[in-house]
C-alpha atoms as a PDB file:
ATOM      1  CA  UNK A   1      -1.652  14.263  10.456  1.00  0.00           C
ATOM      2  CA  UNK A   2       1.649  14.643  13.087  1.00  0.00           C
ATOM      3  CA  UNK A   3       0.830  11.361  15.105  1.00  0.00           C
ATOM      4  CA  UNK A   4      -0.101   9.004  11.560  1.00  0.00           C
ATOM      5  CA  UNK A   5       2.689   6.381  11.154  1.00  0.00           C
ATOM      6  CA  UNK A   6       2.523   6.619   7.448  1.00  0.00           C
ATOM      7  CA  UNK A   7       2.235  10.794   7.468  1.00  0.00           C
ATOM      8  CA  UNK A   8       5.880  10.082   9.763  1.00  0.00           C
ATOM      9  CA  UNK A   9       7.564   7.789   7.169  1.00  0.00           C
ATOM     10  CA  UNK A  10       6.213  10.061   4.417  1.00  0.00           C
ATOM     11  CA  UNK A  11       8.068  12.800   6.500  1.00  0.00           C
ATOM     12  CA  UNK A  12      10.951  10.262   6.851  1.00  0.00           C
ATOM     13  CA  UNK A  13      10.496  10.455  10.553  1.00  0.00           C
ATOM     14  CA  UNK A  14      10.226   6.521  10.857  1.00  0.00           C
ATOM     15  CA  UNK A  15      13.028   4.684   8.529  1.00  0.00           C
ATOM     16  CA  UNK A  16      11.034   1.924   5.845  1.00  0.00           C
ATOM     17  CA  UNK A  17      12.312   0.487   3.015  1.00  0.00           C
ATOM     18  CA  UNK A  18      10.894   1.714   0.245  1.00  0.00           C
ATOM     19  CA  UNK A  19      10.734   0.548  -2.895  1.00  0.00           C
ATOM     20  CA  UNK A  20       9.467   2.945  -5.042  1.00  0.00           C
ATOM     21  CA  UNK A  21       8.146   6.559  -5.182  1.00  0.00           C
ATOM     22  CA  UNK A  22       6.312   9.290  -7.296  1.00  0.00           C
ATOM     23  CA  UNK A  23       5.153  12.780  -6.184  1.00  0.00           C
ATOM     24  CA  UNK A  24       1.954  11.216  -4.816  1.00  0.00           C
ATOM     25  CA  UNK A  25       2.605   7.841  -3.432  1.00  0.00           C
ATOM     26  CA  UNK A  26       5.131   6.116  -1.161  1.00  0.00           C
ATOM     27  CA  UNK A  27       5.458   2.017  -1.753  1.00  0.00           C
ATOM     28  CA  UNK A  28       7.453   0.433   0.999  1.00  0.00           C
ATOM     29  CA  UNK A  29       8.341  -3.175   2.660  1.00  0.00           C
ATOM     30  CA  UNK A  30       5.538  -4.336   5.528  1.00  0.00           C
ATOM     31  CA  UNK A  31       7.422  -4.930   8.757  1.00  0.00           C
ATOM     32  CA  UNK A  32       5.250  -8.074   9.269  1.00  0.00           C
ATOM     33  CA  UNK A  33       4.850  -9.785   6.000  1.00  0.00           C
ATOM     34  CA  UNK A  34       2.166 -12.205   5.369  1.00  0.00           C
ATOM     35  CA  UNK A  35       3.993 -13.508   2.132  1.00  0.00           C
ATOM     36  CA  UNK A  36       7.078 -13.249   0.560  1.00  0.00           C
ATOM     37  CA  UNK A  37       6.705 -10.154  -1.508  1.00  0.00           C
ATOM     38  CA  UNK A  38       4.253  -7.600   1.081  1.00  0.00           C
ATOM     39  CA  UNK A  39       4.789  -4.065   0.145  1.00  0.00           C
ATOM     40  CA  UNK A  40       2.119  -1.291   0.981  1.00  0.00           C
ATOM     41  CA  UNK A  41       1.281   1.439  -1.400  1.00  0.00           C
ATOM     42  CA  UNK A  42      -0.174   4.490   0.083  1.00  0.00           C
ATOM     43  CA  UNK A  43      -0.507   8.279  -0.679  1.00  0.00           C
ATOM     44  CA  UNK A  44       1.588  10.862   0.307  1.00  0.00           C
ATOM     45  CA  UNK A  45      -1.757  12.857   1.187  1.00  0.00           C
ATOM     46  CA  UNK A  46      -3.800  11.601   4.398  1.00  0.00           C
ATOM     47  CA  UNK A  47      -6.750   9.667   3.831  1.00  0.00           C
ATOM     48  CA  UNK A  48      -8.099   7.683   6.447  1.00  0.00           C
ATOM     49  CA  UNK A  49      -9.333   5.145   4.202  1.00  0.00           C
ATOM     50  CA  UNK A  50     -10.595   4.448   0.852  1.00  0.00           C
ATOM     51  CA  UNK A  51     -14.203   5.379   2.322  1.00  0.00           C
ATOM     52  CA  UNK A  52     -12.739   9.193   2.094  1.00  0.00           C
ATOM     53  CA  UNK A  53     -12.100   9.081  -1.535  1.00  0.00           C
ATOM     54  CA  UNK A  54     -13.317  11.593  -3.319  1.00  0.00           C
ATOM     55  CA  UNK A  55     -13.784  12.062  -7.402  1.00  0.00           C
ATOM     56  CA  UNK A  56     -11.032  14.514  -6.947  1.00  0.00           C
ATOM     57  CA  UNK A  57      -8.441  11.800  -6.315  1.00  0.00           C
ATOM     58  CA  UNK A  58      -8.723  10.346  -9.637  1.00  0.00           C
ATOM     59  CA  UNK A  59      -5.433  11.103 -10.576  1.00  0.00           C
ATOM     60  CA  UNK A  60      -3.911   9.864  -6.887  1.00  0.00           C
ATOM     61  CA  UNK A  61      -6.035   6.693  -7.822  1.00  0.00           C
ATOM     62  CA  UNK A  62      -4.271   6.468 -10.908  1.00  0.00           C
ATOM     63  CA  UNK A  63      -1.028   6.798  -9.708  1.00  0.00           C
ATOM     64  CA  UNK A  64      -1.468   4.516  -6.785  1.00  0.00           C
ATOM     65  CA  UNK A  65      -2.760   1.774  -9.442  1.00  0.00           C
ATOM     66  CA  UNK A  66       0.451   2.984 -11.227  1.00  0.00           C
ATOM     67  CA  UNK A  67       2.583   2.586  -8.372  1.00  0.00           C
ATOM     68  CA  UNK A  68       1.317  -1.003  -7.640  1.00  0.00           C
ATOM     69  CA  UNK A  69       2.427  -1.842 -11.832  1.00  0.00           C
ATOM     70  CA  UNK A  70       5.845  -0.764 -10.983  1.00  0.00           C
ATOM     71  CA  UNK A  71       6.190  -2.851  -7.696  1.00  0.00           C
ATOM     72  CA  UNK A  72       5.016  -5.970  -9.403  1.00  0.00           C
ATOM     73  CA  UNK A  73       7.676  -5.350 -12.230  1.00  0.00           C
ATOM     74  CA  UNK A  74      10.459  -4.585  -9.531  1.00  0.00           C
ATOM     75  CA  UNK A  75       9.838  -7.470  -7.761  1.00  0.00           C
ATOM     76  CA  UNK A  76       9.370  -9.467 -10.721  1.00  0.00           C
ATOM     77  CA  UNK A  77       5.715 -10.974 -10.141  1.00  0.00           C
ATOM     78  CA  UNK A  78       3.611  -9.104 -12.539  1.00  0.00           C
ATOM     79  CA  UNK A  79       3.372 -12.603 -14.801  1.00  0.00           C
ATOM     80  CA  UNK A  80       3.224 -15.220 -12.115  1.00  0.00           C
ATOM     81  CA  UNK A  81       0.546 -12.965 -10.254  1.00  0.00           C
ATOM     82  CA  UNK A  82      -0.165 -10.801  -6.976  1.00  0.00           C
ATOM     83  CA  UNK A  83      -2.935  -9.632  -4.380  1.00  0.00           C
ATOM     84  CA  UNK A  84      -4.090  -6.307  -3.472  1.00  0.00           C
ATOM     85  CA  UNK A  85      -5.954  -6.011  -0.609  1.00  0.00           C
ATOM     86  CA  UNK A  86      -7.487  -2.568   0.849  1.00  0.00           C
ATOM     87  CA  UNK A  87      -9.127  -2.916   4.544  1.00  0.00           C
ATOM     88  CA  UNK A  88     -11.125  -0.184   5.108  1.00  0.00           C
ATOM     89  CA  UNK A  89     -12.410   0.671   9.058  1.00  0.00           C
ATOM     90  CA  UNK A  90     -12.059  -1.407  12.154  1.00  0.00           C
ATOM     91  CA  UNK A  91     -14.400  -4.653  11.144  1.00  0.00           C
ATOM     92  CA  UNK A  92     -11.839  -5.071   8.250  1.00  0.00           C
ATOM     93  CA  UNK A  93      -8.205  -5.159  10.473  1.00  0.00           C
ATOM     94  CA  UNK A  94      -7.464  -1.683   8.727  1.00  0.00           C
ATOM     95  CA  UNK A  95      -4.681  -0.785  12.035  1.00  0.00           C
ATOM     96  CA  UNK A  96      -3.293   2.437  10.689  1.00  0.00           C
ATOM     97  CA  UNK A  97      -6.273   4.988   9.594  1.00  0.00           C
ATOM     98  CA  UNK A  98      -4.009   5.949   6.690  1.00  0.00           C
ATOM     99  CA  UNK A  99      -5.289   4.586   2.963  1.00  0.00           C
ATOM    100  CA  UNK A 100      -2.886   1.679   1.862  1.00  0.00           C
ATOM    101  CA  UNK A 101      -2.973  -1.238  -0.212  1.00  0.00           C
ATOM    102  CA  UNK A 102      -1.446  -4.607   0.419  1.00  0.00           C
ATOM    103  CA  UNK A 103       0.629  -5.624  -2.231  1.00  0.00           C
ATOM    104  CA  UNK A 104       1.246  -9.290  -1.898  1.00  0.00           C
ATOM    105  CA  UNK A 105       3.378 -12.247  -3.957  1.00  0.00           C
ATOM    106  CA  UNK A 106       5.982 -14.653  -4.196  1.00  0.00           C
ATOM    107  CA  UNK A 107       4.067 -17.931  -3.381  1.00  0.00           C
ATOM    108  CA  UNK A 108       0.753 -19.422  -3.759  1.00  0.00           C
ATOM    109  CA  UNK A 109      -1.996 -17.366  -2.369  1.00  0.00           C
ATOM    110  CA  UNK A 110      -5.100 -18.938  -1.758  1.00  0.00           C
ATOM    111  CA  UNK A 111      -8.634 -17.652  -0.406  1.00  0.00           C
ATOM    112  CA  UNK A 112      -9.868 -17.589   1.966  1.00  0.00           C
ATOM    113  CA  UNK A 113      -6.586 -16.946   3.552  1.00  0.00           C
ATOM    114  CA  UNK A 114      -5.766 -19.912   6.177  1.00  0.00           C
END
């Protein structure tokens, strides 16, 4: 989609800092963390939200899932833990109608969030 903020820094329209890449997904640094490791994961195909997946994305799901391994490694929290959080529509806070996931580490994280 031209107007999607993610479809623009997939096109490299919008500078992020990314942190890792594949042929399907794009992992990048939030511009508003909520902790001290917040990087989103989110296809290089438009999806509005995980609602829209289909059983034909199995292999984007995979590599997503993939993609979330290798930011936890990189940022060196895969043994002291992290979050991943999908919102999905309006009622959840999902702001950009673009499927990501939250990655989220690097301190205590507790629920509900406070």
């Amino acid at each position: 989609m031209a107007d999607c903020l993610f479809c623009r820094i997939i096109r490299k329209e919008i500078p992020a800092t990314v942190v890792h890449e594949t042929e399907l997904t794009l992992a990048f640094r939030d511009i508003h963390p909520r902790a001290p490791v917040h990087v989103l994961v989110i296809p290089k195909e438009h999806i509005d939200s995980l609602i829209q997946l289909k059983p034909a994305h199995a292999g984007l799901i995979a590599d997503m899932h993939q993609t979330i391994q290798a930011v936890a490694r990189q940022e060196k929290v895969e043994a002291t833990g992290f979050r991943v959080v999908v919102n999905t529509g309006s009622d959840s806070g999902q702001e950009v109608k673009h499927l990501h996931y939250h990655v989220l580490a690097g301190r205590k994280l507790v629920w509900p969030p406070g």
